[in-house]
PDB file of N, CA and C in Angstrom:
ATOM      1  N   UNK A   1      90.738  87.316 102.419  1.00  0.00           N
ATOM      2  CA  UNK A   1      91.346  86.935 101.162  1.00  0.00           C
ATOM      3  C   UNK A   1      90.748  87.733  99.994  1.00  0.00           C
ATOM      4  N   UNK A   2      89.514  87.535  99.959  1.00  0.00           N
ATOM      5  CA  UNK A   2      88.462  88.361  99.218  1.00  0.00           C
ATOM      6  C   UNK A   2      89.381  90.150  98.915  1.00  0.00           C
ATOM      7  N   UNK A   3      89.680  90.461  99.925  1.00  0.00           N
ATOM      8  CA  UNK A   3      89.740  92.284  99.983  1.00  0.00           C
ATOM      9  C   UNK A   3      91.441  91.824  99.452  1.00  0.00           C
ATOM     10  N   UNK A   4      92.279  91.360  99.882  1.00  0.00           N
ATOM     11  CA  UNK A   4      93.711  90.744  99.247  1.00  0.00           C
ATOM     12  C   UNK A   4      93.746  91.264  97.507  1.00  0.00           C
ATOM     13  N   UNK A   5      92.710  90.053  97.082  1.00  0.00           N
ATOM     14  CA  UNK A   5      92.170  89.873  95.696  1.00  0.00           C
ATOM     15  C   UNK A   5      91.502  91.133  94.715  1.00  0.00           C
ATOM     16  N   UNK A   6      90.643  92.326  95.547  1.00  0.00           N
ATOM     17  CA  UNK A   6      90.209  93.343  94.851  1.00  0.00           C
ATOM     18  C   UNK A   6      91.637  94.387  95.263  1.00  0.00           C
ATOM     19  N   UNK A   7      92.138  94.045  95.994  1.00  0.00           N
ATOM     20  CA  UNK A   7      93.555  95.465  95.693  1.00  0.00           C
ATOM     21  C   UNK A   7      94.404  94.706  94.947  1.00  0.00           C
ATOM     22  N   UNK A   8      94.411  93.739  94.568  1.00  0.00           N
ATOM     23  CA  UNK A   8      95.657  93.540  93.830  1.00  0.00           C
ATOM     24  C   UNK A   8      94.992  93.244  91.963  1.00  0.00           C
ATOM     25  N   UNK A   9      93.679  93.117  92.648  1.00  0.00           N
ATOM     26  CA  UNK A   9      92.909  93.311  90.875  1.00  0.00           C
ATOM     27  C   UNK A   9      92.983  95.085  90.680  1.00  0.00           C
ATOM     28  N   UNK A  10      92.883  95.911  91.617  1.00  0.00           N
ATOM     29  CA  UNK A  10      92.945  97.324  91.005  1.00  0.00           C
ATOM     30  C   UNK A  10      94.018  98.041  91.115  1.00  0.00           C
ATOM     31  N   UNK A  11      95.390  97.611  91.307  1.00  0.00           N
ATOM     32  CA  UNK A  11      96.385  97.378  91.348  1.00  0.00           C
ATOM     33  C   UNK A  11      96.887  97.045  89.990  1.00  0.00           C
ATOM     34  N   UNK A  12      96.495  95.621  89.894  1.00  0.00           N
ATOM     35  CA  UNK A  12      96.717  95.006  87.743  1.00  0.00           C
ATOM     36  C   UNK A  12      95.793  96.052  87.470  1.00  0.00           C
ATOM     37  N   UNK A  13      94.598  96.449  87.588  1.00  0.00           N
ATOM     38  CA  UNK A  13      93.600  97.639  86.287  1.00  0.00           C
ATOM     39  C   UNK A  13      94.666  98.203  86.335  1.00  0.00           C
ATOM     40  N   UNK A  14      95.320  99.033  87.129  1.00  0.00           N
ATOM     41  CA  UNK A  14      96.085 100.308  87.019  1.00  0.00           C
ATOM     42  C   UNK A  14      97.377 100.151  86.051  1.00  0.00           C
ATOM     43  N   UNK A  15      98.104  99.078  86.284  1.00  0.00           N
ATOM     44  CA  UNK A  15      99.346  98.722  85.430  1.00  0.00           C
ATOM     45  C   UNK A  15      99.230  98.360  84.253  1.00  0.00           C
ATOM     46  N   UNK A  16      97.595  97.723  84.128  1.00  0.00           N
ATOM     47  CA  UNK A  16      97.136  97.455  82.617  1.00  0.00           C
ATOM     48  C   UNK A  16      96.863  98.851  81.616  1.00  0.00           C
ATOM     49  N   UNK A  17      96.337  99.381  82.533  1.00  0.00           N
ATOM     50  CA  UNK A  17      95.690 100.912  81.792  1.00  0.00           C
ATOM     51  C   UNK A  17      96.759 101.674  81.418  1.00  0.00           C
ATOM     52  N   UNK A  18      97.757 101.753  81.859  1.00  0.00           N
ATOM     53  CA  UNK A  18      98.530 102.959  81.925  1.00  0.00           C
ATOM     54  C   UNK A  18     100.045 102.128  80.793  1.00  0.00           C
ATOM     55  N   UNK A  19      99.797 101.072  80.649  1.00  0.00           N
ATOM     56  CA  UNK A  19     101.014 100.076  79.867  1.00  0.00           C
ATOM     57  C   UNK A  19     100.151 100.559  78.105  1.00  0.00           C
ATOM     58  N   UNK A  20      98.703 100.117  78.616  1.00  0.00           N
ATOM     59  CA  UNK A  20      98.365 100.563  77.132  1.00  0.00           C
ATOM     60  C   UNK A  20      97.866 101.880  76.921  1.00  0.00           C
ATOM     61  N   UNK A  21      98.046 102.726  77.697  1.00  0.00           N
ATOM     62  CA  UNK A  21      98.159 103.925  77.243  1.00  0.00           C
ATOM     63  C   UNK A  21      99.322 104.866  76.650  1.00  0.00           C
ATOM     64  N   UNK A  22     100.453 104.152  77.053  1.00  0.00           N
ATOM     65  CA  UNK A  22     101.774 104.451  77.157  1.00  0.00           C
ATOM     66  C   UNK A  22     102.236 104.043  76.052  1.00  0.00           C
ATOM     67  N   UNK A  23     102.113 102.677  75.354  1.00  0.00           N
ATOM     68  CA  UNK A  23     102.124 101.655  74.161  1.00  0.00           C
ATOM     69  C   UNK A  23     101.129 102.966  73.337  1.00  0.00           C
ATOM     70  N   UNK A  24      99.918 103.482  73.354  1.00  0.00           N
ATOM     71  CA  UNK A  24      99.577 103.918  72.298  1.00  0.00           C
ATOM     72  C   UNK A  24      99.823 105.461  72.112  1.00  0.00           C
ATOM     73  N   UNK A  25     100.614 106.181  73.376  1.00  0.00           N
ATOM     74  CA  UNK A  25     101.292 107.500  73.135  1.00  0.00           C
ATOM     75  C   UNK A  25     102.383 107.245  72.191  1.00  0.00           C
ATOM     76  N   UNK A  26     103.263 106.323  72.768  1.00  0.00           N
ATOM     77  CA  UNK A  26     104.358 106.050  71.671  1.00  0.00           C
ATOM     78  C   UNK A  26     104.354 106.029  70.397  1.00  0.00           C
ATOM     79  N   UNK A  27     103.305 104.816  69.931  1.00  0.00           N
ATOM     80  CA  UNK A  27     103.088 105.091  68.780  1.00  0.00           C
ATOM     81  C   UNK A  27     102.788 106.264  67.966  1.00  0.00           C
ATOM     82  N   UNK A  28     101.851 107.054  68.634  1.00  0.00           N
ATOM     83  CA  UNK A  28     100.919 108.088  67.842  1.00  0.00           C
ATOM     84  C   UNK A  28     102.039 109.141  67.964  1.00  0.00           C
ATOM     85  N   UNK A  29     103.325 109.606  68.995  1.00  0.00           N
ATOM     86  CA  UNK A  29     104.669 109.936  69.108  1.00  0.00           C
ATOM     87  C   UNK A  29     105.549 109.535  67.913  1.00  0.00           C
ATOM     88  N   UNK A  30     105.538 108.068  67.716  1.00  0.00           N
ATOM     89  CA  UNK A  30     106.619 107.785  66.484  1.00  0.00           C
ATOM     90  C   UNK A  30     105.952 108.431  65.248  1.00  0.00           C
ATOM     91  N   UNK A  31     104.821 108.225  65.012  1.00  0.00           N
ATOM     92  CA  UNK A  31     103.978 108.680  63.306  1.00  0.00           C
ATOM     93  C   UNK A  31     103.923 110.085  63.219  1.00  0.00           C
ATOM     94  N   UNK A  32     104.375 110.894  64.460  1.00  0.00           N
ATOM     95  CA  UNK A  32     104.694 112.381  64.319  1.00  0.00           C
ATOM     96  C   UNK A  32     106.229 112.762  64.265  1.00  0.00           C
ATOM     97  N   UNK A  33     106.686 111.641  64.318  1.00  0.00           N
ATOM     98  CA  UNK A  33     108.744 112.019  64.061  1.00  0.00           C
ATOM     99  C   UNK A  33     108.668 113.004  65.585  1.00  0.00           C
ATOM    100  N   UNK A  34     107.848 112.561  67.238  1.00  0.00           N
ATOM    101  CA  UNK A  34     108.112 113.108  68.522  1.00  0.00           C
ATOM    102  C   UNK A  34     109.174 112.050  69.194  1.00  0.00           C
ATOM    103  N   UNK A  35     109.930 113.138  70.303  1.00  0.00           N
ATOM    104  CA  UNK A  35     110.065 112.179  71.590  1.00  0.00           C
ATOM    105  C   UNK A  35     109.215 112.093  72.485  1.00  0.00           C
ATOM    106  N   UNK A  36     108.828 110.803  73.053  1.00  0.00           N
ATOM    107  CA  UNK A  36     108.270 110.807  74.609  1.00  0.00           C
ATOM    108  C   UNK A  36     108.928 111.191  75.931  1.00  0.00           C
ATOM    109  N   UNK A  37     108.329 111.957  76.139  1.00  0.00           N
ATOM    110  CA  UNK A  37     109.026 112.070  77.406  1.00  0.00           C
ATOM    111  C   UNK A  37     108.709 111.455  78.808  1.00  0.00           C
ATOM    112  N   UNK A  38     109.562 111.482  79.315  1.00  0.00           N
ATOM    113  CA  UNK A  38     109.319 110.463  80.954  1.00  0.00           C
ATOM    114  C   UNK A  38     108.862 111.143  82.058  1.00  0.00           C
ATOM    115  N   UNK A  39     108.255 112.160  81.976  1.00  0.00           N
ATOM    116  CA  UNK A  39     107.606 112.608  83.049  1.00  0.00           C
ATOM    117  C   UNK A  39     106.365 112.445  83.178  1.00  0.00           C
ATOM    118  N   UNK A  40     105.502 112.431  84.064  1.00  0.00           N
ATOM    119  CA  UNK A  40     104.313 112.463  84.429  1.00  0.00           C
ATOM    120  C   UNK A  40     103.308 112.683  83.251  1.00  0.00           C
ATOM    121  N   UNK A  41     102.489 112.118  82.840  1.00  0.00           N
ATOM    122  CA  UNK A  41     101.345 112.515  81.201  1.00  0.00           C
ATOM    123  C   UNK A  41     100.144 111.916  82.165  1.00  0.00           C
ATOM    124  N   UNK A  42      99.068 112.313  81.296  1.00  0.00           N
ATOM    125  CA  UNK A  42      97.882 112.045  81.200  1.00  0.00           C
ATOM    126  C   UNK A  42      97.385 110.409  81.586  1.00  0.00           C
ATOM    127  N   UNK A  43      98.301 109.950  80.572  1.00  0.00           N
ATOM    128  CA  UNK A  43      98.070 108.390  80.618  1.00  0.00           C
ATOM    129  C   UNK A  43      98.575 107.442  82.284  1.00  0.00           C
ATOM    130  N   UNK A  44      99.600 108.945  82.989  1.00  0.00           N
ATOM    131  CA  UNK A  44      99.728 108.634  84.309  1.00  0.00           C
ATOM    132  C   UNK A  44      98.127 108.512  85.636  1.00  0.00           C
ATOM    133  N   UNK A  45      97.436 109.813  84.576  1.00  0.00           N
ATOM    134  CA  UNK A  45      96.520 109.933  85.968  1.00  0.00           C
ATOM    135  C   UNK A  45      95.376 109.812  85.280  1.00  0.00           C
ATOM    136  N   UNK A  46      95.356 109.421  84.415  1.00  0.00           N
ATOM    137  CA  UNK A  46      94.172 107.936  84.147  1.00  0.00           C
ATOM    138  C   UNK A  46      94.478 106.936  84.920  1.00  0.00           C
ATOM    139  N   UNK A  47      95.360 106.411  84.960  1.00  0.00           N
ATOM    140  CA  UNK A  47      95.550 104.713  85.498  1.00  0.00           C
ATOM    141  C   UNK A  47      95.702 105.239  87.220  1.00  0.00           C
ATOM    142  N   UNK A  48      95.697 106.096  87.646  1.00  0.00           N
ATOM    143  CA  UNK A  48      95.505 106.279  88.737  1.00  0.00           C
ATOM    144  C   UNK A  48      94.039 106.544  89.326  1.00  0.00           C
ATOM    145  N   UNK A  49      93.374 107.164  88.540  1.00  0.00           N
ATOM    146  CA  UNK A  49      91.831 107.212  88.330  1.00  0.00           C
ATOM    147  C   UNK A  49      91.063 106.159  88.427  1.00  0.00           C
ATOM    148  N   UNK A  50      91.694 104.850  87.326  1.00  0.00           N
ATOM    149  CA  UNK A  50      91.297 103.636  87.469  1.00  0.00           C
ATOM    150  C   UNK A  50      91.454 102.748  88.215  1.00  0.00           C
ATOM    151  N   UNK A  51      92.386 103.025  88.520  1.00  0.00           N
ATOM    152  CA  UNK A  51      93.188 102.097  89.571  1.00  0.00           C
ATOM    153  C   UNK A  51      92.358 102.653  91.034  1.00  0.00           C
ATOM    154  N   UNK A  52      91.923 103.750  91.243  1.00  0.00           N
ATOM    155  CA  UNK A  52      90.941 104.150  92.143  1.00  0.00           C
ATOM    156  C   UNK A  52      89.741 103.346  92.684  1.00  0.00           C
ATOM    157  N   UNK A  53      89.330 103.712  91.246  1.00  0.00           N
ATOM    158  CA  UNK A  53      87.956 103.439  90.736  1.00  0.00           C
ATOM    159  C   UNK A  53      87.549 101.721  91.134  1.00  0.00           C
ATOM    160  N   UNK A  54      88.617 101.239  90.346  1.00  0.00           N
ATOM    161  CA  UNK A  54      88.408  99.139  90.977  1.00  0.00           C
ATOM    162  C   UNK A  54      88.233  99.176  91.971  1.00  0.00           C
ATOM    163  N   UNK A  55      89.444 100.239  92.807  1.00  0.00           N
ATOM    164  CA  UNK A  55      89.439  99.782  94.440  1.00  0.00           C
ATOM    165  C   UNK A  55      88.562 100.214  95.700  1.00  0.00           C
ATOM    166  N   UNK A  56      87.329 101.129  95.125  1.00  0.00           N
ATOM    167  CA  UNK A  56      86.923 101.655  95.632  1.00  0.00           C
ATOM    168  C   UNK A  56      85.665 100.744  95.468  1.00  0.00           C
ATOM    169  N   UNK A  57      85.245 100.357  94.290  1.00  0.00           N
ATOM    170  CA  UNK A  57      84.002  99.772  93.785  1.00  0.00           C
ATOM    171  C   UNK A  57      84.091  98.442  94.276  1.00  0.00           C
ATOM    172  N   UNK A  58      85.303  97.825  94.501  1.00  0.00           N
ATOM    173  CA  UNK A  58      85.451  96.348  95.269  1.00  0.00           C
ATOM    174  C   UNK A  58      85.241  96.433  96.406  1.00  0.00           C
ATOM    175  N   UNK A  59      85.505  97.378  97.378  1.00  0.00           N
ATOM    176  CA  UNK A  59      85.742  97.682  98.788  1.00  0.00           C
ATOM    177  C   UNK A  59      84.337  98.053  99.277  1.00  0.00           C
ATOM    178  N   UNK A  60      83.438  98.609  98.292  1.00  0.00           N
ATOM    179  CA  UNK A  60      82.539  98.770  98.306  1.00  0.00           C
ATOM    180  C   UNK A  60      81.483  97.188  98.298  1.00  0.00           C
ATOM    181  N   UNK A  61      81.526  96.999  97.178  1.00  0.00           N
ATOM    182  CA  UNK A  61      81.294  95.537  96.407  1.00  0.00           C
ATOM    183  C   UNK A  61      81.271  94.338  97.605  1.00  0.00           C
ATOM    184  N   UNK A  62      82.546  94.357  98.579  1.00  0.00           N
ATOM    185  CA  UNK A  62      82.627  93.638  99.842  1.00  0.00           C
ATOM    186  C   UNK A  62      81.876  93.682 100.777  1.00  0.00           C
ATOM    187  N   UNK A  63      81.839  94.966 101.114  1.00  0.00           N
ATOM    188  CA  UNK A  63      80.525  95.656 101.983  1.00  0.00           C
ATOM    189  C   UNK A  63      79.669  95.358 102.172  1.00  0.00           C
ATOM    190  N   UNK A  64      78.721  95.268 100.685  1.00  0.00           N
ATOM    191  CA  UNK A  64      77.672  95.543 100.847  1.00  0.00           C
ATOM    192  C   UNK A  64      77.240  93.990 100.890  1.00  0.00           C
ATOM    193  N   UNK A  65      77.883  93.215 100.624  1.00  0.00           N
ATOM    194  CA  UNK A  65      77.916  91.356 101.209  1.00  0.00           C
ATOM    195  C   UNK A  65      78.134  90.683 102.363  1.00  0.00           C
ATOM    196  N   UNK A  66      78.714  91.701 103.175  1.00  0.00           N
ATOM    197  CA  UNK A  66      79.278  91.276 104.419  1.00  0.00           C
ATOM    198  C   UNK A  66      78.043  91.302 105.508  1.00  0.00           C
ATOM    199  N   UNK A  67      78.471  90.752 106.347  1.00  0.00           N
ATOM    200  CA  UNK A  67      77.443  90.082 107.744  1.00  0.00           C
ATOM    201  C   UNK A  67      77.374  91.726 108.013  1.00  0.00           C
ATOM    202  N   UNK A  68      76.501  91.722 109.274  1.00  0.00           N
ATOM    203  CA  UNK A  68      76.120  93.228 110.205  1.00  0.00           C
ATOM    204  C   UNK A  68      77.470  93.059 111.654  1.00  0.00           C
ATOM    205  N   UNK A  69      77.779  94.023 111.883  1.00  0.00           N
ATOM    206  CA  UNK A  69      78.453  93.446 113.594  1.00  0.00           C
ATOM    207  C   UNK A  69      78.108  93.078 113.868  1.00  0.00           C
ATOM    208  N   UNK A  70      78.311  92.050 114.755  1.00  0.00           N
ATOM    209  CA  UNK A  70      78.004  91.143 115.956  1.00  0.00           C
ATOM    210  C   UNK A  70      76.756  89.994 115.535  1.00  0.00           C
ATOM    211  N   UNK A  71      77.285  89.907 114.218  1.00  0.00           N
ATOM    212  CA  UNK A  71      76.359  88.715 113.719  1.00  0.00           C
ATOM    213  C   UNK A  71      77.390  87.378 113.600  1.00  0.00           C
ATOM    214  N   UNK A  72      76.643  86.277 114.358  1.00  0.00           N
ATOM    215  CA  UNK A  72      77.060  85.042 114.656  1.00  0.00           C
ATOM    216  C   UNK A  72      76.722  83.611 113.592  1.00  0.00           C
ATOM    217  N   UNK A  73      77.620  83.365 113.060  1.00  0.00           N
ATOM    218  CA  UNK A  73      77.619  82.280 111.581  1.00  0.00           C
ATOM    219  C   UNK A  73      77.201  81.110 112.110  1.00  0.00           C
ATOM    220  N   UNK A  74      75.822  80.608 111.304  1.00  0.00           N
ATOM    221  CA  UNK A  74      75.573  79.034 111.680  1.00  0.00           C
ATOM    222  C   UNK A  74      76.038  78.396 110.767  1.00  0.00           C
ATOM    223  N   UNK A  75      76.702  77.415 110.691  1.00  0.00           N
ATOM    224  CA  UNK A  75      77.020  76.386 109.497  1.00  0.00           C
ATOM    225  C   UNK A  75      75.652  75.842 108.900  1.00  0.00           C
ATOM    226  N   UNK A  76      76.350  75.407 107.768  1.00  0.00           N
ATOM    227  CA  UNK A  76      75.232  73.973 107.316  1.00  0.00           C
ATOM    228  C   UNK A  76      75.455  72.839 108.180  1.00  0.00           C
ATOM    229  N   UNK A  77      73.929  72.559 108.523  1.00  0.00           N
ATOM    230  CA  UNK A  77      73.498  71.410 109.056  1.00  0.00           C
ATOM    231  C   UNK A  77      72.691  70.281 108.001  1.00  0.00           C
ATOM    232  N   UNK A  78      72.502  69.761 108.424  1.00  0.00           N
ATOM    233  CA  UNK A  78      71.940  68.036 107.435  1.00  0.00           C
ATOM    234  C   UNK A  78      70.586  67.530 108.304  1.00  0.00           C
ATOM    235  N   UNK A  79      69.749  67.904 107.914  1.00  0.00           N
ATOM    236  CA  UNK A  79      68.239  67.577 108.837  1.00  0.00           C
ATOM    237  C   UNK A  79      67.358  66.783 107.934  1.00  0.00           C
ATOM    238  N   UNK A  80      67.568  65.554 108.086  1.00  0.00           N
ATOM    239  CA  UNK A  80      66.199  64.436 107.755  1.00  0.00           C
ATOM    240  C   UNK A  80      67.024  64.260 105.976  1.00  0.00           C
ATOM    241  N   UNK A  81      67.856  64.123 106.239  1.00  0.00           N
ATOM    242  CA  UNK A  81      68.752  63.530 104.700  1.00  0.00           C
ATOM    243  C   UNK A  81      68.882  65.329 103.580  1.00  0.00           C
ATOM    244  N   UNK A  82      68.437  66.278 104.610  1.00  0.00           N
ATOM    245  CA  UNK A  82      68.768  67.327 103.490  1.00  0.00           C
ATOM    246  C   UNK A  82      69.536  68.079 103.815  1.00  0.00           C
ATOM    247  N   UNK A  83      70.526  69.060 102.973  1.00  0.00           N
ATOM    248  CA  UNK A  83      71.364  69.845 103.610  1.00  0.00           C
ATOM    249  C   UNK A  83      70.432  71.560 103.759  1.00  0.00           C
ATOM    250  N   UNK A  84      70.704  71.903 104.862  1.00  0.00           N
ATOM    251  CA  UNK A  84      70.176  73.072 105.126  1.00  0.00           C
ATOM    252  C   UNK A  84      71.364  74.235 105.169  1.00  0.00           C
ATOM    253  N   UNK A  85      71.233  74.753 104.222  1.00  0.00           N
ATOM    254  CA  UNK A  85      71.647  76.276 104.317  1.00  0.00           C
ATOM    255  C   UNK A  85      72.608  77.040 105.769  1.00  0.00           C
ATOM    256  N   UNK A  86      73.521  77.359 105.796  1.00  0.00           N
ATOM    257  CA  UNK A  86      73.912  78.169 106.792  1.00  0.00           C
ATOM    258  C   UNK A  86      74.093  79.615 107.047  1.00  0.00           C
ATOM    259  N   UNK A  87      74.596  80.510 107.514  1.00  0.00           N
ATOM    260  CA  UNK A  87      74.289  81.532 107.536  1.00  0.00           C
ATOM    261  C   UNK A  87      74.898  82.554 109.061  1.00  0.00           C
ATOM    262  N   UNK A  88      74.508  83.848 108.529  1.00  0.00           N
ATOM    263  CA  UNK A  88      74.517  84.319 109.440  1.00  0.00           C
ATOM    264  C   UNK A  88      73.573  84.882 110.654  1.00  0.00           C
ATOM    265  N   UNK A  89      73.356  84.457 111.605  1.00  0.00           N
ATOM    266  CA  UNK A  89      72.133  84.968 112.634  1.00  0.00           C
ATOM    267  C   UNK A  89      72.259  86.633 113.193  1.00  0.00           C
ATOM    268  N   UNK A  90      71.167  87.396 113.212  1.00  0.00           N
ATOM    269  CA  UNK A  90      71.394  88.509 113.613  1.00  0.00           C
ATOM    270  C   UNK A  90      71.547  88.660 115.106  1.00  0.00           C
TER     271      UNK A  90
END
């Protein structure tokens, strides 16, 4: 679910970045009396950059949290009225 959640967060970075980059070509386009044009710009491969960048640093980010192979999960157990910690065994 976790890895679901970081591609579809660097996925939104990417659509966020590139909406307000696009929003502030326009403008700085209208205050010069330009057209924008619809092809491929800058503000395209930034948000592709970024949109990289989340997904690489999450995927990463997952990694470096995750169990080893062939490591076997103990639950929490409850010993003498306390809860004990669970985990993974190597």
């Amino acid at each position: 679910m976790r890895t679901i959640l970081v591609i579809l967060s660097a996925l939104g970075a990417a659509i966020l970045v590139l909406n307000l980059l696009k929003g502030w070509q326009r403008r700085r386009a209208a205050q010069r009396g330009e057209v924008m044009s619809d092809h491929v710009s800058l503000a395209h491969v930034i948000s592709v950059f970024v949109g990289l960048g989340v997904f690489f640093l999450g995927a990463f980010w997952l990694e470096t949290n995750s169990a080893p192979p062939g490591a076997v999960y103990a639950p929490a157990t409850i010993e003498d009225g306390a809860v004990k910690s669970g985990g993974f065994d190597k």
